[in-house]
C-alpha atoms as a PDB file:
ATOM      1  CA  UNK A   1      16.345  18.430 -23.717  1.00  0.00           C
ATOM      2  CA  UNK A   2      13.357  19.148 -21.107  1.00  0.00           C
ATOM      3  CA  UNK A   3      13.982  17.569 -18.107  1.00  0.00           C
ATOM      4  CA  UNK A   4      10.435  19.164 -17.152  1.00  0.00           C
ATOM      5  CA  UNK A   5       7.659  15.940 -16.714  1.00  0.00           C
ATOM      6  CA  UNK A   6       4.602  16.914 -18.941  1.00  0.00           C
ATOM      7  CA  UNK A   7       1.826  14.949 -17.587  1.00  0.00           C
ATOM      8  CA  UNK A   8       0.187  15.020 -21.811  1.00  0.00           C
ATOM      9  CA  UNK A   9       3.265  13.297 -22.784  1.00  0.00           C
ATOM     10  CA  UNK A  10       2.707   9.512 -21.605  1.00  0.00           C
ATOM     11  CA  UNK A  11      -0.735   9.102 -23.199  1.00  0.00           C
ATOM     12  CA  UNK A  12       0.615   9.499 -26.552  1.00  0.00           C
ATOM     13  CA  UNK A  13       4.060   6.989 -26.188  1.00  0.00           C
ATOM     14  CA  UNK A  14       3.114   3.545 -28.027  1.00  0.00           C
ATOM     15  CA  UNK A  15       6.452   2.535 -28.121  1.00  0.00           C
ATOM     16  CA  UNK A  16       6.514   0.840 -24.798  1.00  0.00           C
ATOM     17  CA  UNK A  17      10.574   0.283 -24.723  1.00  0.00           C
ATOM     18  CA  UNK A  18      10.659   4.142 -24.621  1.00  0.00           C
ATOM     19  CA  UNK A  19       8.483   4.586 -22.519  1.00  0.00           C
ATOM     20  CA  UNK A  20       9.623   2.948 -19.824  1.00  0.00           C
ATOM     21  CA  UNK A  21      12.793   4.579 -20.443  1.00  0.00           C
ATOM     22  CA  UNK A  22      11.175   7.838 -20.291  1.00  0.00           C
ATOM     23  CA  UNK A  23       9.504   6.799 -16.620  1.00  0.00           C
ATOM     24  CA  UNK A  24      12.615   5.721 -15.413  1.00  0.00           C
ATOM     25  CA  UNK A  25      14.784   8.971 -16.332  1.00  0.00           C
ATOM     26  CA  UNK A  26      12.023  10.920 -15.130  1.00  0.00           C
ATOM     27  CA  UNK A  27      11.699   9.286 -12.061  1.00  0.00           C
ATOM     28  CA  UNK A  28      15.683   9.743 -11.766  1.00  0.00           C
ATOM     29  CA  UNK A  29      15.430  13.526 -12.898  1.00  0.00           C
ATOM     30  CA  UNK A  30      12.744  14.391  -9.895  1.00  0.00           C
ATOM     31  CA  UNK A  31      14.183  12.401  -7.269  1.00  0.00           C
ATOM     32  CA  UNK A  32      17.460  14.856  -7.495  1.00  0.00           C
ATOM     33  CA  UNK A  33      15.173  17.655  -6.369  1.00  0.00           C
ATOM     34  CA  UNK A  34      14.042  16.355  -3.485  1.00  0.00           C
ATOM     35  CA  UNK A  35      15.350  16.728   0.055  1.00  0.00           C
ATOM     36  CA  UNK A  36      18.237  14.712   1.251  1.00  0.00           C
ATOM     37  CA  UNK A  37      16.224  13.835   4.591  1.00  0.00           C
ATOM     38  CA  UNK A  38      16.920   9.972   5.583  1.00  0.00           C
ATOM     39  CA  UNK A  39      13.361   8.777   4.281  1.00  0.00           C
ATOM     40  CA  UNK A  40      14.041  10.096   1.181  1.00  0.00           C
ATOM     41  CA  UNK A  41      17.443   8.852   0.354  1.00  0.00           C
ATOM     42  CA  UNK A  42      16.052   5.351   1.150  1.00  0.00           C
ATOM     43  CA  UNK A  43      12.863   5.909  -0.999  1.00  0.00           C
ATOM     44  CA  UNK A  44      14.974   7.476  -3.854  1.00  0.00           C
ATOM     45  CA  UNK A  45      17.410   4.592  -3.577  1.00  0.00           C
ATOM     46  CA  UNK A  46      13.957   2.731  -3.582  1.00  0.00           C
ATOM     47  CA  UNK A  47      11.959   4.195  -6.662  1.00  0.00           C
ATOM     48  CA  UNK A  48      14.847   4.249  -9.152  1.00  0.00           C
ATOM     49  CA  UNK A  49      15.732   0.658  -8.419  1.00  0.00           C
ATOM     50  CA  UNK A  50      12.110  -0.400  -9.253  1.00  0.00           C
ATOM     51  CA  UNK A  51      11.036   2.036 -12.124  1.00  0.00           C
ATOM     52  CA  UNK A  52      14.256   1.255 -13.959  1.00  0.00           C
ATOM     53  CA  UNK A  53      13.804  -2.258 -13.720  1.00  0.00           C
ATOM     54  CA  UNK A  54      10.451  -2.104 -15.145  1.00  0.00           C
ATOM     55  CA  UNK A  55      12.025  -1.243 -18.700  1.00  0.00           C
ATOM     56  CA  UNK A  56      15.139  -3.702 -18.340  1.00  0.00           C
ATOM     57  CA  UNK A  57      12.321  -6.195 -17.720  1.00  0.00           C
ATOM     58  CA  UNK A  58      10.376  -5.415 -20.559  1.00  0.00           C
ATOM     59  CA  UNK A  59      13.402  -5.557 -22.720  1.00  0.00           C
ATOM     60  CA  UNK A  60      14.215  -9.175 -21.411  1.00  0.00           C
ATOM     61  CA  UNK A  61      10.778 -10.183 -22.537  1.00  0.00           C
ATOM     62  CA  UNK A  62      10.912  -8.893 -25.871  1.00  0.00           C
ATOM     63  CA  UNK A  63      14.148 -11.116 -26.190  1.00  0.00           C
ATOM     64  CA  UNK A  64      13.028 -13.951 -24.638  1.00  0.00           C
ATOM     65  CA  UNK A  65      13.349 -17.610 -26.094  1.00  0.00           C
ATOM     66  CA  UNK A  66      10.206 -18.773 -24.723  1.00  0.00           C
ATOM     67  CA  UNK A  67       6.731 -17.702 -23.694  1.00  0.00           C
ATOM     68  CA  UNK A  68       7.222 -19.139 -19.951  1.00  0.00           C
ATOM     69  CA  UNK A  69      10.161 -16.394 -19.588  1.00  0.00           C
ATOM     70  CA  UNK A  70       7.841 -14.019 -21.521  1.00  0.00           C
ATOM     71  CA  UNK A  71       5.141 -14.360 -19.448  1.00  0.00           C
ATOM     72  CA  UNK A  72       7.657 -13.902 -16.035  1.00  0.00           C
ATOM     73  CA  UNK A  73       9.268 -11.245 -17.469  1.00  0.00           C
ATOM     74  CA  UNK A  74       6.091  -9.601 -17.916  1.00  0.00           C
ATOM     75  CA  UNK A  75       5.138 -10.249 -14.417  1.00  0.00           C
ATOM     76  CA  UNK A  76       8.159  -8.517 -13.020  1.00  0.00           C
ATOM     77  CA  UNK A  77       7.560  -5.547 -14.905  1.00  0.00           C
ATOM     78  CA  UNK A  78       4.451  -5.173 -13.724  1.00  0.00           C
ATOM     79  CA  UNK A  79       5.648  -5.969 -10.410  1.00  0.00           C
ATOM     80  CA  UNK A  80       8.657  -3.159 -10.603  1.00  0.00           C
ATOM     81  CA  UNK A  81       6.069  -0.627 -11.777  1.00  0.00           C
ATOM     82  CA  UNK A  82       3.293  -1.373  -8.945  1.00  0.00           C
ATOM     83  CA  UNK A  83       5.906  -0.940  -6.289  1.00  0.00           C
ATOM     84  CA  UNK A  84       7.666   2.291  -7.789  1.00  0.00           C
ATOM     85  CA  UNK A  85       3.762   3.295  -7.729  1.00  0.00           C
ATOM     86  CA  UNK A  86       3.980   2.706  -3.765  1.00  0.00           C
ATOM     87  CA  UNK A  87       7.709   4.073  -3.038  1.00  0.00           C
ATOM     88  CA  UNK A  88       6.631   7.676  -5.549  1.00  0.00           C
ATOM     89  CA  UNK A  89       3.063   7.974  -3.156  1.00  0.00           C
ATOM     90  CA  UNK A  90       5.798   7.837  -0.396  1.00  0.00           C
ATOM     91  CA  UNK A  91       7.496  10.329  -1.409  1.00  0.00           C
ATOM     92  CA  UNK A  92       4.382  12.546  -2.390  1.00  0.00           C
ATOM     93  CA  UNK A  93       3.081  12.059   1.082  1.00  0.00           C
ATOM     94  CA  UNK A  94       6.050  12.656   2.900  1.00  0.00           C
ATOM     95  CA  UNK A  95       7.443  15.770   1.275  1.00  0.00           C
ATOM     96  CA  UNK A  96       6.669  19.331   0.943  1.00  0.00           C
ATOM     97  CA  UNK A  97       3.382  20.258  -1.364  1.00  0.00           C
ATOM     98  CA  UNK A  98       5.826  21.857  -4.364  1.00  0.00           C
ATOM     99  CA  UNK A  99       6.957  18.163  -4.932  1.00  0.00           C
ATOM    100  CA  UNK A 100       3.569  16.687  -5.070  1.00  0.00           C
ATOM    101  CA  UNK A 101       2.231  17.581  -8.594  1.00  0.00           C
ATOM    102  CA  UNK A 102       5.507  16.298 -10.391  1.00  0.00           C
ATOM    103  CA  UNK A 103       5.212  13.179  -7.846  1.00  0.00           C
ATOM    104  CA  UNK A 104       1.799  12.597  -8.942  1.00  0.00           C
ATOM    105  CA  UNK A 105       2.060  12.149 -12.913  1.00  0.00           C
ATOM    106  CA  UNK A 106       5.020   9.564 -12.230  1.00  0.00           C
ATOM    107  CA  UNK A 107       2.653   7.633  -9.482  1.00  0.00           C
ATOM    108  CA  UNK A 108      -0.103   7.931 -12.046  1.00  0.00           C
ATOM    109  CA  UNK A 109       2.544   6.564 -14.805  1.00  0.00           C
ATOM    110  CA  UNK A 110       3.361   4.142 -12.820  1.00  0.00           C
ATOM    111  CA  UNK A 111      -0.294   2.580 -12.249  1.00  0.00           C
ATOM    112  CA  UNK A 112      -0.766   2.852 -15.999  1.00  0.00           C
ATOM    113  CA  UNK A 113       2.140   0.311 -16.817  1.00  0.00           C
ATOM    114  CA  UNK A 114       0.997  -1.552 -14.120  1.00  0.00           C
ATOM    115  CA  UNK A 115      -2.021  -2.177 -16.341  1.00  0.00           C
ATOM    116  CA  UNK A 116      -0.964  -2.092 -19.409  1.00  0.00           C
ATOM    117  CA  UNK A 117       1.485  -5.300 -17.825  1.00  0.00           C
ATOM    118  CA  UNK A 118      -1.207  -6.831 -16.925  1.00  0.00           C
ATOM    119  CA  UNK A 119      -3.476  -6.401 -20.225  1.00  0.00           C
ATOM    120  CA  UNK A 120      -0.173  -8.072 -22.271  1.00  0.00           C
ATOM    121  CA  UNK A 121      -0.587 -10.962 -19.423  1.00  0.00           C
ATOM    122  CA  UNK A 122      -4.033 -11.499 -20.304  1.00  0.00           C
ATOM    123  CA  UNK A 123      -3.604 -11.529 -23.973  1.00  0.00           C
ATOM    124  CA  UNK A 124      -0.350 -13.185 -24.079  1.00  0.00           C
ATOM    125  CA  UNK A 125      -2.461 -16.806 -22.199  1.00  0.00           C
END
């Protein structure tokens, strides 16, 4: 198992279940490296809460009974992803350069759930 972030290796996930799973774990794996300063342990505690719940979202729309708890359910994910978005630029901007490139792909990950959230939202009216 690579527990390295490829930044080639989003683009080319369709199955949207896995990846959000795969943002979340990778969020989790690069949040271990960081510093234990006081910011960070609150942003960590932060960013995994958020880009987890972006999948466990997701997965509660695809089983839900109705298209009103679709459509929320949808709405949270894209919520969870746009703020792990803001808590990973945090992080970038508030740690050491080595952390910033690895920091970056999940931030950019992050914005591209956002949207593809909000393209199902569209369609799914």
């Amino acid at each position: 198992m690579n527990n390295d972030v490829n930044p080639k290796q989003y683009p080319k996930k369709f199955d949207l279940e896995e990846r959000t799973f795969e943002y979340a774990k990778n969020v989790s794996l690069y949040v271990k490296k960081l510093p234990r300063t006081i910011s960070n342990l609150e942003y960590d505690k932060q960013v995994v809460d958020a880009s987890g719940s972006v999948g466990a979202n997701y997965i509660e729309a695809n089983e839900s009974l109705s298209k009103k708890d679709f459509v929320m359910r949808i709405k949270i994910s894209r919520k969870e992803a746009k703020e792990s978005s803001y808590w990973l630029r945090l992080i970038v901007e508030t740690n050491d350069e080595k952390y910033k490139q690895e920091g970056l792909v999940l931030f950019n990950e992050g914005v591209e759930l956002k949207k593809i959230f909000s393209t199902i939202l569209l369609k799914s009216r």
